[in-house]
Protein backbone atom coordinates (compact mmCIF):
# COMPACT_ATOMS: atom_id res chain seq x y z
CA UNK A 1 0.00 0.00 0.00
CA UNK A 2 1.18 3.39 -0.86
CA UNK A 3 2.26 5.51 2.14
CA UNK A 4 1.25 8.88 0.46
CA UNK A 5 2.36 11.05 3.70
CA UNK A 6 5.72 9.81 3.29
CA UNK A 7 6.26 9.77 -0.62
CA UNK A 8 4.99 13.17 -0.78
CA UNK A 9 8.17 14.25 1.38
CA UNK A 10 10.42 13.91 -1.59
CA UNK A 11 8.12 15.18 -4.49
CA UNK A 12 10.60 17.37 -6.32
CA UNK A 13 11.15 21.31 -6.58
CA UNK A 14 8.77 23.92 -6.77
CA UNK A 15 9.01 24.95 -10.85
CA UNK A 16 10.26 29.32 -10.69
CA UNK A 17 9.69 30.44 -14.16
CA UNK A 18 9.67 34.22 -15.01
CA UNK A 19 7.36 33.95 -17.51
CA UNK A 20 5.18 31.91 -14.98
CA UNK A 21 1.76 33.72 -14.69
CA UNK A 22 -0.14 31.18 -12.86
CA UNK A 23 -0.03 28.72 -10.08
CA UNK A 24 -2.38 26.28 -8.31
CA UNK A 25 -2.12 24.88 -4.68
CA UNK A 26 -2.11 21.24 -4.83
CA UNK A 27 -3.06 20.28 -1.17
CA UNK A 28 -3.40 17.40 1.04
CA UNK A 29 -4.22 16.45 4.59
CA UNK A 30 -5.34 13.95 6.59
CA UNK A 31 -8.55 13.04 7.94
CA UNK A 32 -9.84 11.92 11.11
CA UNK A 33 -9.53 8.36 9.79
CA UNK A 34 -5.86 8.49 8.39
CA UNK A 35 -6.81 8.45 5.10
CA UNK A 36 -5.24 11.18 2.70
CA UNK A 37 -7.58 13.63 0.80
CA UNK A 38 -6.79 16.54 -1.42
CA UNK A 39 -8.67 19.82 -1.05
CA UNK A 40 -10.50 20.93 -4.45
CA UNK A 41 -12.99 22.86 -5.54
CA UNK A 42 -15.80 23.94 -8.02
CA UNK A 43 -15.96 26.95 -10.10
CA UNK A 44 -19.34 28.43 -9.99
CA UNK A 45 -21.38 27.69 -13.15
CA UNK A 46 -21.79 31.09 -14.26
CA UNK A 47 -17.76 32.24 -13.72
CA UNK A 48 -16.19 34.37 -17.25
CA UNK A 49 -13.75 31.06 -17.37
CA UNK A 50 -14.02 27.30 -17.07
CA UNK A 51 -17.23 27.54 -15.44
CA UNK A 52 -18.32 24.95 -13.06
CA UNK A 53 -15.11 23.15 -13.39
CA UNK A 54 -13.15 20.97 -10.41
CA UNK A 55 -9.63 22.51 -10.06
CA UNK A 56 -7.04 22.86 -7.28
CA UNK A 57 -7.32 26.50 -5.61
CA UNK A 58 -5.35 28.88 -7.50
CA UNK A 59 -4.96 31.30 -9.79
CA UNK A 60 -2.69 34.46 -11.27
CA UNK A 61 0.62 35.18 -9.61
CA UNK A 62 0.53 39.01 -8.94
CA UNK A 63 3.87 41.23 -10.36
CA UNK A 64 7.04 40.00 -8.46
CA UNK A 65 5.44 36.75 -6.27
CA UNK A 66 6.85 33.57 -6.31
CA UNK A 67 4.64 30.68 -7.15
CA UNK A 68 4.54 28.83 -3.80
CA UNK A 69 4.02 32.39 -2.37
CA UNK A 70 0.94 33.01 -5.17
CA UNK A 71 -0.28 29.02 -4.64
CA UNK A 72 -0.99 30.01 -1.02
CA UNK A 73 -2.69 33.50 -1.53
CA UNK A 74 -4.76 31.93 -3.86
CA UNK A 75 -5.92 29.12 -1.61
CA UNK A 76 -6.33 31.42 1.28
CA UNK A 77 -8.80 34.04 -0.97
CA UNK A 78 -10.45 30.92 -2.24
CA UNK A 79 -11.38 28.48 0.38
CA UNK A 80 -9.97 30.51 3.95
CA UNK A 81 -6.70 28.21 4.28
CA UNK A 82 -4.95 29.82 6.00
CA UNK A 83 -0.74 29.85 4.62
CA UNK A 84 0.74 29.27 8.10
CA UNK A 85 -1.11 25.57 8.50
CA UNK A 86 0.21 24.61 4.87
CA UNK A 87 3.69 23.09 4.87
CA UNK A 88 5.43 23.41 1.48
CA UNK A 89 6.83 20.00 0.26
CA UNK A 90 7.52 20.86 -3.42
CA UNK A 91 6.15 20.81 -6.45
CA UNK A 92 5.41 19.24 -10.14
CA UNK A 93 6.23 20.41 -13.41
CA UNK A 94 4.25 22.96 -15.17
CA UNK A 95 1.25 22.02 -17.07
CA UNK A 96 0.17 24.10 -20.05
CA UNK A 97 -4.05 24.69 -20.54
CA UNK A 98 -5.31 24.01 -23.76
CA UNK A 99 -4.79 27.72 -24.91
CA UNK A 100 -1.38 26.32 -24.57
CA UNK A 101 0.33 30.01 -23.99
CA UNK A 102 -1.06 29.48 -20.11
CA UNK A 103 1.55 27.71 -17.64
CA UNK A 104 0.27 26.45 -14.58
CA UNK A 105 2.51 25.77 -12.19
CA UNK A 106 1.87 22.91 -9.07
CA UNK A 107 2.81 23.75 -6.05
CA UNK A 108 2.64 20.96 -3.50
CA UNK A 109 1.85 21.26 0.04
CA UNK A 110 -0.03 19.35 2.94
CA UNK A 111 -1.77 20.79 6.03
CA UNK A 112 -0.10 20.89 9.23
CA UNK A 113 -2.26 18.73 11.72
CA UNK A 114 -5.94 18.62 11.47
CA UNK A 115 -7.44 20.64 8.48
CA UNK A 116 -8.54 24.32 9.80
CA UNK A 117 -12.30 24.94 9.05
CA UNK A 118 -12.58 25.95 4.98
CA UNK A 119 -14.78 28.76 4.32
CA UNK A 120 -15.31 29.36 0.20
CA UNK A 121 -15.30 32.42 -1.67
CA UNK A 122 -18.54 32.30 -2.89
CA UNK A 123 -17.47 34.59 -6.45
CA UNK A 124 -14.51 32.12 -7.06
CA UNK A 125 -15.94 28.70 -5.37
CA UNK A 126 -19.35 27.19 -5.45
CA UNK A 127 -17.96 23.67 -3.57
CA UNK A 128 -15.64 22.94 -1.81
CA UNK A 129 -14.51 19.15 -2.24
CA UNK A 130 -12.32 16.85 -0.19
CA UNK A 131 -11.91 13.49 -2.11
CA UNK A 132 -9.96 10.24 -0.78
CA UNK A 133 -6.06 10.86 -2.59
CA UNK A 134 -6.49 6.71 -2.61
CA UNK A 135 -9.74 6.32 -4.25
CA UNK A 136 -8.75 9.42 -7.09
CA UNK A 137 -5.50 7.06 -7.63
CA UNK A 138 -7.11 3.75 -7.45
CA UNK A 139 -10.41 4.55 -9.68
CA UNK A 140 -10.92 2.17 -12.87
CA UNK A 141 -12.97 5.02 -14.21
CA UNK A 142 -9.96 7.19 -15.70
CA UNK A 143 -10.75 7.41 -19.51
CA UNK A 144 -8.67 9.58 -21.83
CA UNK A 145 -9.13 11.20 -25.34
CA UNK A 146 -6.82 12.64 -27.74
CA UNK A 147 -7.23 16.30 -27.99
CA UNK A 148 -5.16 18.42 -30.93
CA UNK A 149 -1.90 15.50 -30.05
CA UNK A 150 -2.36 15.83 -26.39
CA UNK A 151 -3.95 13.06 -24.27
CA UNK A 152 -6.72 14.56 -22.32
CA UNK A 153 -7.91 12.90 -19.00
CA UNK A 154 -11.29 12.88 -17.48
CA UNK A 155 -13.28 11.38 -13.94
CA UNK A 156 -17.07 12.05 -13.51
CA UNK A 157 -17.65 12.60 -10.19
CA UNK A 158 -20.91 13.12 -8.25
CA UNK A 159 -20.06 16.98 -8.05
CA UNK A 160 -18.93 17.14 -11.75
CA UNK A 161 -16.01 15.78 -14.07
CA UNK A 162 -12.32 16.67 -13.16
CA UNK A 163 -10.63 17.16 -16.32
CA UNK A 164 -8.25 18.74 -18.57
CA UNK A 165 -5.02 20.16 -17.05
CA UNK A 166 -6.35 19.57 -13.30
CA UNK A 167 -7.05 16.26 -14.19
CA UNK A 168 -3.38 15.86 -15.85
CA UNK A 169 -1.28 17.63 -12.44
CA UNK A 170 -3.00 14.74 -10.67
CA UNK A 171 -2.35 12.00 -12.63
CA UNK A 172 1.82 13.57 -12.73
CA UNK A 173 1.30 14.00 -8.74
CA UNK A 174 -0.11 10.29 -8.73
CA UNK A 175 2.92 8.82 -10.65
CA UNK A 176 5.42 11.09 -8.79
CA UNK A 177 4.17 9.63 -5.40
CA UNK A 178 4.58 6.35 -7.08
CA UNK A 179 7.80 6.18 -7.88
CA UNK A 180 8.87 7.86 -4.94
CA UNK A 181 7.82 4.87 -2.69
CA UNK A 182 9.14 2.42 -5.25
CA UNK A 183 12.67 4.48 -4.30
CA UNK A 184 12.30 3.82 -0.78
């Protein structure tokens, strides 16, 4: 069985790009139970962009802020997490939206004891959504498509389908914790 906590220790840097404009907050934490969940949430259905979508909490880096720094703003104007009970453990490599000129960058991080009470923007988030890390790695219901020569990945879930290029920093995360514990 994968030990998540621990593989998730040695994830790999945090991605600094200057033309980075963009960076999501890629968050886990433990439960009451000791089972591993990751913190996402859906876009409202009537937002400009990607409406009603299931994405990490994130968003555009403001002039001079580093990504991690931008990851955890974001989350905090988002959902209420507050930076100080998120400990920064790295990051994955960037992952490119299908207008392809927008880099996302991961930024990896899992909360410090028990998760603080999450309170959602309600212009930015219209759920907040805590699924089992386990059960979105385990799932036989992954299907891909081929999109303009990119695989595209997609998971209905009862709250909506995660997709597109939050769907694709998960699957990275989920093969990056993989191999970490095959290292061990």
């Amino acid at each position: 069985m994968l030990d998540v906590w621990s593989a998730v220790e040695n994830i790999g840097p945090i991605y600094e790009y200057d033309d980075a404009r963009s960076a999501v907050l890629v968050v886990l934490f433990k439960d009451s139970d000791g089972d591993v969940r990751i913190i996402l949430t859906r876009r409202p259905d009537d937002m400009p962009t990607h409406p009603g979508d299931i994405v990490c909490p994130g968003g555009r880096l403001e002039p001079g802020e580093s990504v991690a720094a931008g990851a955890l703003r974001e989350a905090h104007e988002e959902i209420g997490l507050d930076p100080s009970a998120v400990e920064i453990v790295g990051g994955s490599e960037p992952f490119w939206t299908r207008s392809i000129d927008e880099m996302i960058v991961p930024v990896i991080g899992r909360v410090r004891g028990d998760l603080p009470v999450l309170t959602r923007s309600e212009r930015e988030v219209a759920e907040i959504l805590t699924p089992r890390l386990d059960f979105l790695m385990t799932t036989p219901d992954w299907h891909s498509q081929q999109w303009r020569g990119h695989e595209i990945w997609f998971l209905e879930l009862p709250e909506g389908i995660l997709w597109g290029a939050t769907a694709g920093m998960l699957r990275r995360l989920f093969t990056l914790l993989e191999e970490n514990q095959k290292g061990d």
